[in-house]
PDB file of N, CA and C in Angstrom:
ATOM      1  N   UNK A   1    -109.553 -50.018 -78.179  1.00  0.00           N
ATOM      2  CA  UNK A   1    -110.793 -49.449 -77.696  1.00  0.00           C
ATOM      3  C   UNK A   1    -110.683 -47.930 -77.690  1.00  0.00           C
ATOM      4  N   UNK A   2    -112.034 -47.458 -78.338  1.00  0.00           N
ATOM      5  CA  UNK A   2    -111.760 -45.982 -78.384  1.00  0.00           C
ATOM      6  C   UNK A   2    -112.469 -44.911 -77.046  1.00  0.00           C
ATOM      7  N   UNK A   3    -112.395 -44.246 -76.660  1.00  0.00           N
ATOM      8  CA  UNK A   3    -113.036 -43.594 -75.006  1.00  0.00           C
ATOM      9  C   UNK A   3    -114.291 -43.191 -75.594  1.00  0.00           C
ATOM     10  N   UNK A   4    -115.169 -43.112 -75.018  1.00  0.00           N
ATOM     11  CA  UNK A   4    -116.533 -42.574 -75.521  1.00  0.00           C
ATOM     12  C   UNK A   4    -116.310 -40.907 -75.489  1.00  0.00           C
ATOM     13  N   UNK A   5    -115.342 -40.642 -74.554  1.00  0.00           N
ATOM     14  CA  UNK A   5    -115.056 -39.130 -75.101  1.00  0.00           C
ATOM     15  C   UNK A   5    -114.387 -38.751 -76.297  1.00  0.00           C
ATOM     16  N   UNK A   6    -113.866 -39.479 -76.569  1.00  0.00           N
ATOM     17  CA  UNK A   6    -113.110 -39.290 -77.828  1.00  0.00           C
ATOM     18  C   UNK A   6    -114.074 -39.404 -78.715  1.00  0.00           C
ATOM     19  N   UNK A   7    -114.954 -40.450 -78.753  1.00  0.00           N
ATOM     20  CA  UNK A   7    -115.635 -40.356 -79.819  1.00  0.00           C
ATOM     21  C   UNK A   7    -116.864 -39.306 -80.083  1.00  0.00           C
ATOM     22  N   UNK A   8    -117.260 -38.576 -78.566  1.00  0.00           N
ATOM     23  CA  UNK A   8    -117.691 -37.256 -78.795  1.00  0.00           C
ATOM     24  C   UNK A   8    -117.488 -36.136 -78.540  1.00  0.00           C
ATOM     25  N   UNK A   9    -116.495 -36.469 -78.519  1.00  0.00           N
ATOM     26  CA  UNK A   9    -115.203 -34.859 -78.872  1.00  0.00           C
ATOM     27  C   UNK A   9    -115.888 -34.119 -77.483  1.00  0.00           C
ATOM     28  N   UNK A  10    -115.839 -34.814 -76.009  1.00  0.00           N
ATOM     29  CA  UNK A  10    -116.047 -34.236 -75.507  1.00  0.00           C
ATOM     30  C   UNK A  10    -118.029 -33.771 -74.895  1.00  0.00           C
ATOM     31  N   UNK A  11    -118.416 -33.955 -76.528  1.00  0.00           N
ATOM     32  CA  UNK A  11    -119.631 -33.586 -75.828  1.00  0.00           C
ATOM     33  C   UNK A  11    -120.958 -34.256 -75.276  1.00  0.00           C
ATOM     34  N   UNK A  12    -121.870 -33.666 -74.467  1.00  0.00           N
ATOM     35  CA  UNK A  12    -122.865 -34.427 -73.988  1.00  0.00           C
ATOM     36  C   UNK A  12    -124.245 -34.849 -74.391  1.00  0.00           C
ATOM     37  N   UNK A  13    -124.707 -35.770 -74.383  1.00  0.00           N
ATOM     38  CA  UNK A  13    -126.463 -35.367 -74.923  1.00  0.00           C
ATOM     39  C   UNK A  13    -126.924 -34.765 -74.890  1.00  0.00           C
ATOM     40  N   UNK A  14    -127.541 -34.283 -73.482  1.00  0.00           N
ATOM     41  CA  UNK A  14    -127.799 -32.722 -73.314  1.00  0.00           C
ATOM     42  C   UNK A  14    -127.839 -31.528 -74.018  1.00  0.00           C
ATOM     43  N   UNK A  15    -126.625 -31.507 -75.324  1.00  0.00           N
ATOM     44  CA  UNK A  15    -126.075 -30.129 -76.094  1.00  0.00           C
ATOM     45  C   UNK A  15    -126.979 -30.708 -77.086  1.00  0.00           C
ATOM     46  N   UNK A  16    -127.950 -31.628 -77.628  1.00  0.00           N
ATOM     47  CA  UNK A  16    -128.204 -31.601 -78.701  1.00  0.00           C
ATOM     48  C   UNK A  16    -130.065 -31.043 -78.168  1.00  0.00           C
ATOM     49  N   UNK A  17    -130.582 -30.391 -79.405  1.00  0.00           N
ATOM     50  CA  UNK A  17    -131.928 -29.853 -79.223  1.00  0.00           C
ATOM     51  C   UNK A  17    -133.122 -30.884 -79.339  1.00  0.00           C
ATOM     52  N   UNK A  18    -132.269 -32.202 -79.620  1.00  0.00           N
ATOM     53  CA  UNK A  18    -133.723 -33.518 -80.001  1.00  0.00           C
ATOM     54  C   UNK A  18    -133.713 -33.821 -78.430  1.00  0.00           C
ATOM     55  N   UNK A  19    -134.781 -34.371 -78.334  1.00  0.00           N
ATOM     56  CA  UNK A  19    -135.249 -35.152 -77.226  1.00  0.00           C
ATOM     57  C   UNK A  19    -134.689 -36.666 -77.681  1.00  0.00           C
ATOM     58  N   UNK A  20    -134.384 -37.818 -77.258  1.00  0.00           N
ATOM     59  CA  UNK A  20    -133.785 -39.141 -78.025  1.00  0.00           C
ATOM     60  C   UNK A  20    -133.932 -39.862 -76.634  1.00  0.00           C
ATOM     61  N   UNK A  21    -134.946 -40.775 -75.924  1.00  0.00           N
ATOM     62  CA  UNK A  21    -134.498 -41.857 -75.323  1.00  0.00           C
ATOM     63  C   UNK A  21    -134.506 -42.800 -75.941  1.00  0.00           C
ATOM     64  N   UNK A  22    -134.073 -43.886 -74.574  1.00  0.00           N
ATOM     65  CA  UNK A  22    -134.017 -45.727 -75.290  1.00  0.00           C
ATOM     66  C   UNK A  22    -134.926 -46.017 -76.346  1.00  0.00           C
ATOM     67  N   UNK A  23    -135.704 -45.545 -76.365  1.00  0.00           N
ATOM     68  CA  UNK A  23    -137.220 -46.328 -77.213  1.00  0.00           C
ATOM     69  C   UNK A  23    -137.217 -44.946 -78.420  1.00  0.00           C
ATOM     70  N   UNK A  24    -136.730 -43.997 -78.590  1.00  0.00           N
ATOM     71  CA  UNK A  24    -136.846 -43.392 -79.939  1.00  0.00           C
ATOM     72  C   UNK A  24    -136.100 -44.420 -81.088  1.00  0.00           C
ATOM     73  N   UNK A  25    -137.187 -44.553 -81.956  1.00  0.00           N
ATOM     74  CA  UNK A  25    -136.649 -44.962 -83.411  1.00  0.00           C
ATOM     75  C   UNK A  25    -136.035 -44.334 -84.289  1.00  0.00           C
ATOM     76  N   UNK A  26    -134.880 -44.795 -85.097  1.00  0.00           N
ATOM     77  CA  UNK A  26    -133.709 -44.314 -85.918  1.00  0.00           C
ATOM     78  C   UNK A  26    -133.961 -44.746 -87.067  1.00  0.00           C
ATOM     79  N   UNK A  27    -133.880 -43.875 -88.328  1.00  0.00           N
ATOM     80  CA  UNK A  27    -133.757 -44.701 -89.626  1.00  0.00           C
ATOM     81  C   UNK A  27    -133.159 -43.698 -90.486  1.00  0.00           C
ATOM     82  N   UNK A  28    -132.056 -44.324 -91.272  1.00  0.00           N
ATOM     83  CA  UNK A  28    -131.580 -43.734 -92.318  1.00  0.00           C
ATOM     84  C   UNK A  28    -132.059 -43.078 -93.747  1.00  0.00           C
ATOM     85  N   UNK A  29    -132.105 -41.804 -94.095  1.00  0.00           N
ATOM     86  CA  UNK A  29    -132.824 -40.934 -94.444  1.00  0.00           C
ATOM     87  C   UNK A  29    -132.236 -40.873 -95.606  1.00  0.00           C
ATOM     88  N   UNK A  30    -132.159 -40.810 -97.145  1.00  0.00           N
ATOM     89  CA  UNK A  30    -131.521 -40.577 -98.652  1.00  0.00           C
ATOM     90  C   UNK A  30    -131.096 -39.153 -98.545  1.00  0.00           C
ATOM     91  N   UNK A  31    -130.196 -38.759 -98.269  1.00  0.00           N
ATOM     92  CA  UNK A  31    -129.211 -37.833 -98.401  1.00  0.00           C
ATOM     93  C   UNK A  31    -129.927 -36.782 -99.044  1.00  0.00           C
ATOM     94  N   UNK A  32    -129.940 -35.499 -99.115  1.00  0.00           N
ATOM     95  CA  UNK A  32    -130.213 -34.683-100.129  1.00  0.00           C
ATOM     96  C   UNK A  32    -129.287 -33.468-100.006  1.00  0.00           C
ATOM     97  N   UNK A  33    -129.164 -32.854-101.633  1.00  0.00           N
ATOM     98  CA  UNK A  33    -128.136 -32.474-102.106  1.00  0.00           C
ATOM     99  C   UNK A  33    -128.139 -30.771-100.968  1.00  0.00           C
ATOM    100  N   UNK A  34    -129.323 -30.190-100.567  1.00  0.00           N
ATOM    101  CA  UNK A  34    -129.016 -29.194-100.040  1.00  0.00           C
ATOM    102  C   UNK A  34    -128.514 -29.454 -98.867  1.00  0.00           C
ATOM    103  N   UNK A  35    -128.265 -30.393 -98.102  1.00  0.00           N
ATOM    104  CA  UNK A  35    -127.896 -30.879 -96.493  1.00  0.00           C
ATOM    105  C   UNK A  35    -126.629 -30.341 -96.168  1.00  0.00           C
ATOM    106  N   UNK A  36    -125.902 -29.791 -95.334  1.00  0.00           N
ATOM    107  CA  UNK A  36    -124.810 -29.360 -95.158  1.00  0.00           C
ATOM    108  C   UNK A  36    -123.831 -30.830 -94.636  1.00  0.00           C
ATOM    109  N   UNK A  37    -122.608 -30.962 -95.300  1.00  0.00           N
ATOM    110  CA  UNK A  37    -122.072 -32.021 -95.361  1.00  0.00           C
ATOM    111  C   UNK A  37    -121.404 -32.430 -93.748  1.00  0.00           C
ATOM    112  N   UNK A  38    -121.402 -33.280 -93.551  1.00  0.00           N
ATOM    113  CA  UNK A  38    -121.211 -34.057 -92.021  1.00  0.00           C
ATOM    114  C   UNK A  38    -119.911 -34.722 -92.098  1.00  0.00           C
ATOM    115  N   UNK A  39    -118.880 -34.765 -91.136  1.00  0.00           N
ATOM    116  CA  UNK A  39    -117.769 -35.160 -91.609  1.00  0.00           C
ATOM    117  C   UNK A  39    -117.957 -36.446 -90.474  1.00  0.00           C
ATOM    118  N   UNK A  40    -118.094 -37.635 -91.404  1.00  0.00           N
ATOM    119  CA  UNK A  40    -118.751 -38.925 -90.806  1.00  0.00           C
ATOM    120  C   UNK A  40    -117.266 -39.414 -90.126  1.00  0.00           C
ATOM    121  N   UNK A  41    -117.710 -39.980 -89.073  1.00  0.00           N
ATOM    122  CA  UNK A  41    -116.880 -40.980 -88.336  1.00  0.00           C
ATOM    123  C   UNK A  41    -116.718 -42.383 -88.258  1.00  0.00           C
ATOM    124  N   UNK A  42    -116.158 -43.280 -88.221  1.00  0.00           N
ATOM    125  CA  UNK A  42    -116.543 -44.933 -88.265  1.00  0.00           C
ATOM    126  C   UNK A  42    -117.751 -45.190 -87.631  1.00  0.00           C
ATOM    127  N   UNK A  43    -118.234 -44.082 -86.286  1.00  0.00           N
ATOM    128  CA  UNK A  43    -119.313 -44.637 -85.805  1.00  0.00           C
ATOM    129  C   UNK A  43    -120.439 -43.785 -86.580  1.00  0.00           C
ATOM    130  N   UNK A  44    -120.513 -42.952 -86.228  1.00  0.00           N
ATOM    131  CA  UNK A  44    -121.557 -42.249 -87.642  1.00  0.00           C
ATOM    132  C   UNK A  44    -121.909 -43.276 -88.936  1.00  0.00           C
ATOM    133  N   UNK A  45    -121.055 -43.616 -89.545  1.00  0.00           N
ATOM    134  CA  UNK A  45    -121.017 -44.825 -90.673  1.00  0.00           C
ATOM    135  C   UNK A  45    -121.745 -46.080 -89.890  1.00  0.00           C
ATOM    136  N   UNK A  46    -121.438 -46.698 -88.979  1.00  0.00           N
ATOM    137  CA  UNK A  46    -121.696 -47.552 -88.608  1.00  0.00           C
ATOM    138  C   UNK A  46    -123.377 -47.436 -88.271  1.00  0.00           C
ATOM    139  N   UNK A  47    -123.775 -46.669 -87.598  1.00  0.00           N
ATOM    140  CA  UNK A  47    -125.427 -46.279 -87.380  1.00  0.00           C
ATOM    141  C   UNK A  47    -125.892 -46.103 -88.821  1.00  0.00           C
ATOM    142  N   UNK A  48    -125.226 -45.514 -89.730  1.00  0.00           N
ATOM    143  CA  UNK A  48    -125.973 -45.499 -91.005  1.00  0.00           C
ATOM    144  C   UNK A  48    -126.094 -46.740 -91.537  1.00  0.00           C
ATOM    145  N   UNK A  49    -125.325 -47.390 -91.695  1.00  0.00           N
ATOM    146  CA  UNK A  49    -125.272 -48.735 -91.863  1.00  0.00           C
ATOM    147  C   UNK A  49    -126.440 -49.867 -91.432  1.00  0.00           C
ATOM    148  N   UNK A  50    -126.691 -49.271 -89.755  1.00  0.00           N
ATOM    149  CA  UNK A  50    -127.447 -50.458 -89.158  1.00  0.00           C
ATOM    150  C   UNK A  50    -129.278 -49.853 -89.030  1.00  0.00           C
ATOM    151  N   UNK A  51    -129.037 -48.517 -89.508  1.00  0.00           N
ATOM    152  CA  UNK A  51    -130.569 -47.989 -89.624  1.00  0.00           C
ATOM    153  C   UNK A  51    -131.209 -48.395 -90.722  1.00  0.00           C
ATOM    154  N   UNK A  52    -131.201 -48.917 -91.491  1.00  0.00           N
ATOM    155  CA  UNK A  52    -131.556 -48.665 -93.127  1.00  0.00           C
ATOM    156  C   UNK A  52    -133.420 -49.180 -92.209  1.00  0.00           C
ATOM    157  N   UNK A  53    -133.508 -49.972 -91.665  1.00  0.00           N
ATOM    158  CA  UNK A  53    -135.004 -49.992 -91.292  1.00  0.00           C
ATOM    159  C   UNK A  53    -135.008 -49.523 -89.797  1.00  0.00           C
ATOM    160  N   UNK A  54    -135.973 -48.775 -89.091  1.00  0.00           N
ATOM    161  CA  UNK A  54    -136.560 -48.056 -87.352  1.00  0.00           C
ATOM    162  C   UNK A  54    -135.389 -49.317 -86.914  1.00  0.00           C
ATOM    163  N   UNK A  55    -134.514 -48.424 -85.995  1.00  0.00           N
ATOM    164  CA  UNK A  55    -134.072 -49.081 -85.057  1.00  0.00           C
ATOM    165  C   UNK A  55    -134.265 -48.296 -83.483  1.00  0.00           C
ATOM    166  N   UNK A  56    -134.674 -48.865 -82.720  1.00  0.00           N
ATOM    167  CA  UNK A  56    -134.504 -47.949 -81.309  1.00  0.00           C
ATOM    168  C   UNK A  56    -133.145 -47.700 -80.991  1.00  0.00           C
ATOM    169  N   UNK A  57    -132.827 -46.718 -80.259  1.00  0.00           N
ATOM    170  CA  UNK A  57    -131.585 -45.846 -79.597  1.00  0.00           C
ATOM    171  C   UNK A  57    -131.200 -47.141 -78.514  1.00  0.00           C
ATOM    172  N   UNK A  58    -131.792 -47.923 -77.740  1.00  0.00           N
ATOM    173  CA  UNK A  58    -131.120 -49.095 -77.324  1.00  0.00           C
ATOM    174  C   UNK A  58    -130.742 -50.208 -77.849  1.00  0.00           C
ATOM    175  N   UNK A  59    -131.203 -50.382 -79.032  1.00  0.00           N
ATOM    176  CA  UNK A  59    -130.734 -51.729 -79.865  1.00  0.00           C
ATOM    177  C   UNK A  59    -129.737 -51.088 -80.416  1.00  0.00           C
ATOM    178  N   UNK A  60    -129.844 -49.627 -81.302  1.00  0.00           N
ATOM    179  CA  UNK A  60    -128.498 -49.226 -81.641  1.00  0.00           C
ATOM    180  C   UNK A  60    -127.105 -49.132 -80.736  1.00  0.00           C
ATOM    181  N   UNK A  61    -127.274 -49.121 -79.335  1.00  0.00           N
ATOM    182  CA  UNK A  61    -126.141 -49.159 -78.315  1.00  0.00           C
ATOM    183  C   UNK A  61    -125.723 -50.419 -78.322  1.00  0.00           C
ATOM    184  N   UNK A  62    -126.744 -51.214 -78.176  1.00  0.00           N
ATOM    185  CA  UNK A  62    -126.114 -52.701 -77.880  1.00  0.00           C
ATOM    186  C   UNK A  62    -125.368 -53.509 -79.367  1.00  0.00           C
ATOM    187  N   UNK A  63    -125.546 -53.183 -80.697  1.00  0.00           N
ATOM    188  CA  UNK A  63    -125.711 -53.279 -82.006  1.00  0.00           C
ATOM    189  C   UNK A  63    -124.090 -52.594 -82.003  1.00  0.00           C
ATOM    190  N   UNK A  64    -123.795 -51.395 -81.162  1.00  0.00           N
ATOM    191  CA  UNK A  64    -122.703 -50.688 -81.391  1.00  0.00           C
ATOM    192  C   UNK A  64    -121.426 -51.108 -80.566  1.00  0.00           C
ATOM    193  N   UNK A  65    -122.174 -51.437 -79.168  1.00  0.00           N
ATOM    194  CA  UNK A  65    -121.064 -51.875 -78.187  1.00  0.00           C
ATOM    195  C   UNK A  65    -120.983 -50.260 -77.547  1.00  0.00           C
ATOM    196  N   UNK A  66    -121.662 -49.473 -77.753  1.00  0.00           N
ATOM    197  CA  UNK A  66    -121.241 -48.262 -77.347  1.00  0.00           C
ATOM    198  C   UNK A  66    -122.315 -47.593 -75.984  1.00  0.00           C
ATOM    199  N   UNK A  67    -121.716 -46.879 -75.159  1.00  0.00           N
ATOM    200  CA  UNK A  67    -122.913 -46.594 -74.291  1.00  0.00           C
ATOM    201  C   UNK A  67    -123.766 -45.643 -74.830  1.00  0.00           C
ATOM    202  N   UNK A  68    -124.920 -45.523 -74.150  1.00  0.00           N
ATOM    203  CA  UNK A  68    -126.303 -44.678 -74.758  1.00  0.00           C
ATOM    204  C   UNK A  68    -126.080 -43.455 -75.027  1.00  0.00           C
ATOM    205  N   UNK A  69    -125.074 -42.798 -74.171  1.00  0.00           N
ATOM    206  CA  UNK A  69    -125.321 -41.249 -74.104  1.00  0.00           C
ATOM    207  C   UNK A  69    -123.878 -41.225 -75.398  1.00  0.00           C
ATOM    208  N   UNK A  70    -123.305 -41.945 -75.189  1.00  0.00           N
ATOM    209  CA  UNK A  70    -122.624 -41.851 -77.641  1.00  0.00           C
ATOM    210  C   UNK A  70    -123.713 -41.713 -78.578  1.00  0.00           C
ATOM    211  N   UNK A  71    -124.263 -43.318 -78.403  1.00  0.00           N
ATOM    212  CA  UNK A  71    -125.407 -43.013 -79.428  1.00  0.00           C
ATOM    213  C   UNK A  71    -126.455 -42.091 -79.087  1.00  0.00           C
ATOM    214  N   UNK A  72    -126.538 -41.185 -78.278  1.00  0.00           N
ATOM    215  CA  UNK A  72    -127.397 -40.233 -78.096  1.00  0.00           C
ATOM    216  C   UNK A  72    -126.573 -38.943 -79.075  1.00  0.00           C
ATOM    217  N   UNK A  73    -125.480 -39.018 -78.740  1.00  0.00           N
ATOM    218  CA  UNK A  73    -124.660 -37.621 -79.104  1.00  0.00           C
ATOM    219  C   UNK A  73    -124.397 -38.058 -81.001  1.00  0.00           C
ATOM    220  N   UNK A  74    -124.163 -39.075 -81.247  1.00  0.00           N
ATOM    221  CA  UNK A  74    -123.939 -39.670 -82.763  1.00  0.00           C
ATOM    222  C   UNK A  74    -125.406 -39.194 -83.705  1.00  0.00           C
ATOM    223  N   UNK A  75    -126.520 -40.239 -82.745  1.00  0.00           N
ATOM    224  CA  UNK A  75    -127.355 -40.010 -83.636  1.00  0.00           C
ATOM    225  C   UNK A  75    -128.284 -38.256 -83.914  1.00  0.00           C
ATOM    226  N   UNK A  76    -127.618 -37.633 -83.038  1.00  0.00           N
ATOM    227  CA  UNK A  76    -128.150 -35.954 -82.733  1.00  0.00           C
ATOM    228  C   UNK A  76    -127.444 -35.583 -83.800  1.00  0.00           C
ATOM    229  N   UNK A  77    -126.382 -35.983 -83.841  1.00  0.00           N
ATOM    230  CA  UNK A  77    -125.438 -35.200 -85.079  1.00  0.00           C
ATOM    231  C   UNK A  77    -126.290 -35.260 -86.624  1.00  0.00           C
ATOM    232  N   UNK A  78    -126.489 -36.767 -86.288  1.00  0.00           N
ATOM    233  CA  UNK A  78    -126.930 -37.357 -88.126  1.00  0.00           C
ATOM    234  C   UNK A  78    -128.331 -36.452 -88.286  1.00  0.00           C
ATOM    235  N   UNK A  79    -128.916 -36.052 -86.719  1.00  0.00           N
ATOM    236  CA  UNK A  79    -130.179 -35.914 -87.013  1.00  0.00           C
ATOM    237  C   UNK A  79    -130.228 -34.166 -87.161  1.00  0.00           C
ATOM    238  N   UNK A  80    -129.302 -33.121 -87.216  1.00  0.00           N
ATOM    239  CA  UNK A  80    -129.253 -32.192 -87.167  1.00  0.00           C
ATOM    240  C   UNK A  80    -128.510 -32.233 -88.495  1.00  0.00           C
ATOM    241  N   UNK A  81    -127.996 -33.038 -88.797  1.00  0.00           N
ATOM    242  CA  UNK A  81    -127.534 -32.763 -90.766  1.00  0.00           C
ATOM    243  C   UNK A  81    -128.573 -33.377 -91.743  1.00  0.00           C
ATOM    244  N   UNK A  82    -129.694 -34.550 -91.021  1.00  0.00           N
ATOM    245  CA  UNK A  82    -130.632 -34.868 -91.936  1.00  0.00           C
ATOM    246  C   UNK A  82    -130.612 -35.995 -92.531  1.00  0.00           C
ATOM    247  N   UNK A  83    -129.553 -36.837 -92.079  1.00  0.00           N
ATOM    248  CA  UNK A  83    -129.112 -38.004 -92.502  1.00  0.00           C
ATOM    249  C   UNK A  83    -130.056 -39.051 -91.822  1.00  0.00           C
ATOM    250  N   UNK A  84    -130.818 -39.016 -91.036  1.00  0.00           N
ATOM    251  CA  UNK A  84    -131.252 -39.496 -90.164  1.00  0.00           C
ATOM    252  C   UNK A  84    -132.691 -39.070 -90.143  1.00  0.00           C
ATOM    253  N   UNK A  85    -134.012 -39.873 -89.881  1.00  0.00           N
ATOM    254  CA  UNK A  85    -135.345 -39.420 -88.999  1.00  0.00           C
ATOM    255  C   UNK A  85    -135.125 -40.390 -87.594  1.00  0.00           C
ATOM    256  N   UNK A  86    -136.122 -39.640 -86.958  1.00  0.00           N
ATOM    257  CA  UNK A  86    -136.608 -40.032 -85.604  1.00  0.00           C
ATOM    258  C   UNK A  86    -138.239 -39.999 -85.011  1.00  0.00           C
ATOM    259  N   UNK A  87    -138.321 -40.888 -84.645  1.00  0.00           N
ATOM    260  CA  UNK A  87    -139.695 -40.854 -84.319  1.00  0.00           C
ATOM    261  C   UNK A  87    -139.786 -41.220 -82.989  1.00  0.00           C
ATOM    262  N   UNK A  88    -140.215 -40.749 -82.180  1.00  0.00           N
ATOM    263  CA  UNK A  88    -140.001 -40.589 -80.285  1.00  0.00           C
ATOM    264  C   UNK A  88    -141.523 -41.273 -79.898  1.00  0.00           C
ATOM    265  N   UNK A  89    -141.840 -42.327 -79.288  1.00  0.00           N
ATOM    266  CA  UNK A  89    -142.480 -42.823 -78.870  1.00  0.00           C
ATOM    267  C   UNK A  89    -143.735 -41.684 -78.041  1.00  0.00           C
ATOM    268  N   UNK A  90    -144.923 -41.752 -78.365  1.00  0.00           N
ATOM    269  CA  UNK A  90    -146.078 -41.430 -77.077  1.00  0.00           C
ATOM    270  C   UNK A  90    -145.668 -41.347 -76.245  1.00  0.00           C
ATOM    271  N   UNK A  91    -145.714 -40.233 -75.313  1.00  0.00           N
ATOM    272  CA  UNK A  91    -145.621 -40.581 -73.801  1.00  0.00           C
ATOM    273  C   UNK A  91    -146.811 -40.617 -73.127  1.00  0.00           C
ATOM    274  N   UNK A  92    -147.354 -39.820 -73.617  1.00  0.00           N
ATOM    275  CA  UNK A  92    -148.771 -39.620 -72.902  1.00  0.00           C
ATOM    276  C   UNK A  92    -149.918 -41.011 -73.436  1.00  0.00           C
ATOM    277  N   UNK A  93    -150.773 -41.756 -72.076  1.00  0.00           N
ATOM    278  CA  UNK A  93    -150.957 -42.526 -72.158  1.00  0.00           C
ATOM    279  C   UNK A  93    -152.733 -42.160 -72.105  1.00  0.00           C
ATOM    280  N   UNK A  94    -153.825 -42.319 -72.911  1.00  0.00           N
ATOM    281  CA  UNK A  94    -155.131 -41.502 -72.559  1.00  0.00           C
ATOM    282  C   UNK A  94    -155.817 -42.222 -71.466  1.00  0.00           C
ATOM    283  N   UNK A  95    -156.541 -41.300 -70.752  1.00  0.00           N
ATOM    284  CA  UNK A  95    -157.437 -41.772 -69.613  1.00  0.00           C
ATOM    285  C   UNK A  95    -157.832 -43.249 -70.186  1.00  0.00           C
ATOM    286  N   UNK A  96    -158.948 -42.940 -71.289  1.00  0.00           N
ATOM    287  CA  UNK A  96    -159.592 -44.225 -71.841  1.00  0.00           C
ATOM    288  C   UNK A  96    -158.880 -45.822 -71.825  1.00  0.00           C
ATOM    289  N   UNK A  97    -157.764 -45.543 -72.146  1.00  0.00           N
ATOM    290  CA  UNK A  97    -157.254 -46.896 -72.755  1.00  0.00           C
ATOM    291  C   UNK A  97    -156.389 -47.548 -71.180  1.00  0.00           C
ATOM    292  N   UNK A  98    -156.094 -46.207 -70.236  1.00  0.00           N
ATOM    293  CA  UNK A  98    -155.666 -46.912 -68.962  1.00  0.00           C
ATOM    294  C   UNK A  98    -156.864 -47.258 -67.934  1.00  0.00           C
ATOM    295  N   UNK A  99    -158.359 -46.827 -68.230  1.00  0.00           N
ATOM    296  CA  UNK A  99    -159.594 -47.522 -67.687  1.00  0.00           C
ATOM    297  C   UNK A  99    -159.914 -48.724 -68.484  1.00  0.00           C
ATOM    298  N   UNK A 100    -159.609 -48.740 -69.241  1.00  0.00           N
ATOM    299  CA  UNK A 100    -159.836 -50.038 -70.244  1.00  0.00           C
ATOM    300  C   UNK A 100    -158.663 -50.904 -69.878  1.00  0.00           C
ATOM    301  N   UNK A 101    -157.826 -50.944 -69.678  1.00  0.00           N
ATOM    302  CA  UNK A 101    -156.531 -52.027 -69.074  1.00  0.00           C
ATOM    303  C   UNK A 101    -157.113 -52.184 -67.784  1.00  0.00           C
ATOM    304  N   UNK A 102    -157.779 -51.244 -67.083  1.00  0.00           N
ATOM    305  CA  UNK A 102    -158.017 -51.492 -65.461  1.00  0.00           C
ATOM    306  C   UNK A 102    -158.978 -52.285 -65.559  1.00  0.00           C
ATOM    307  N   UNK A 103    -160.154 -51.901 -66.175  1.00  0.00           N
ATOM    308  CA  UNK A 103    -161.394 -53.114 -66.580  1.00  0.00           C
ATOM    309  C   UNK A 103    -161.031 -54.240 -66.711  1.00  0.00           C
ATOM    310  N   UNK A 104    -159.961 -53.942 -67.901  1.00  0.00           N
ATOM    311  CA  UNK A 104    -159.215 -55.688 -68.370  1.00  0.00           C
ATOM    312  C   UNK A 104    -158.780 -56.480 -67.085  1.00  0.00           C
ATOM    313  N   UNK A 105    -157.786 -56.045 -66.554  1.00  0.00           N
ATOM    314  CA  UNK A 105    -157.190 -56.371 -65.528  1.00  0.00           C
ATOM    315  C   UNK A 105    -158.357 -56.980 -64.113  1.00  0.00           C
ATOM    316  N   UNK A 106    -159.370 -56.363 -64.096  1.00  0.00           N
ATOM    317  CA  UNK A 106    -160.249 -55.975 -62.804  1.00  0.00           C
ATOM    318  C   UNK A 106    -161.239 -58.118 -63.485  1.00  0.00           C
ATOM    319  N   UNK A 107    -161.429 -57.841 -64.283  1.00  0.00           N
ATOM    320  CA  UNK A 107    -162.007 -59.217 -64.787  1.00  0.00           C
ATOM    321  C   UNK A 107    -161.276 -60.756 -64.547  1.00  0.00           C
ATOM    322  N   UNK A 108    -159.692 -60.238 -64.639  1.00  0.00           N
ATOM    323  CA  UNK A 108    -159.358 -61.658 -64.232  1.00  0.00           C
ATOM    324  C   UNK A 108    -159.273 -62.534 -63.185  1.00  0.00           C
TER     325      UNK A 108
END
């Protein structure tokens, strides 16, 4: 078993500039030749491996065996060399559609 520090040399989620919770989607991106080269790790490999279609940042933990704030710090890496997209869920929920659930709700 390897320490989750070891496998991020120490560092935290926090240090990376993406935003990434549980519910951001991961998918593996076709390489391109200007990208500055990434010196991949078994786990790095391994997320490339299991992205090829949107995976969320919690299926990738559980998929990895690894805790969240690794795959937070792993997939920041891939996503700051380009190896990687992300697509971060809505947060914001519009007036309309939460009066329209209340309506819904208010009928049954």
């Amino acid at each position: 078993m390897v320490r989750p520090y070891t496998i991020t040399r120490g560092r935290t989620p926090g240090q990376h500039k993406h935003r990434l919770d549980t519910a951001t989607q991961v998918v593996t991106v076709e390489p391109r030749p200007e990208t500055p080269r990434l010196e991949l790790t078994p786990e790095h490999r391994a997320i490339l491996e299991a992205c090829h279609r949107p995976v969320s940042l919690a299926e990738l933990a559980v998929a990895l065996g690894q805790p969240m704030g690794v795959v937070r710090v792993l997939c920041g890496d891939l996503l700051d060399h380009g190896a990687v997209f992300v697509r971060t869920p809505r947060t914001e929920v519009s007036r309309e559609i939460l009066e329209q659930v209340y309506r819904g709700l208010c009928k049954l």
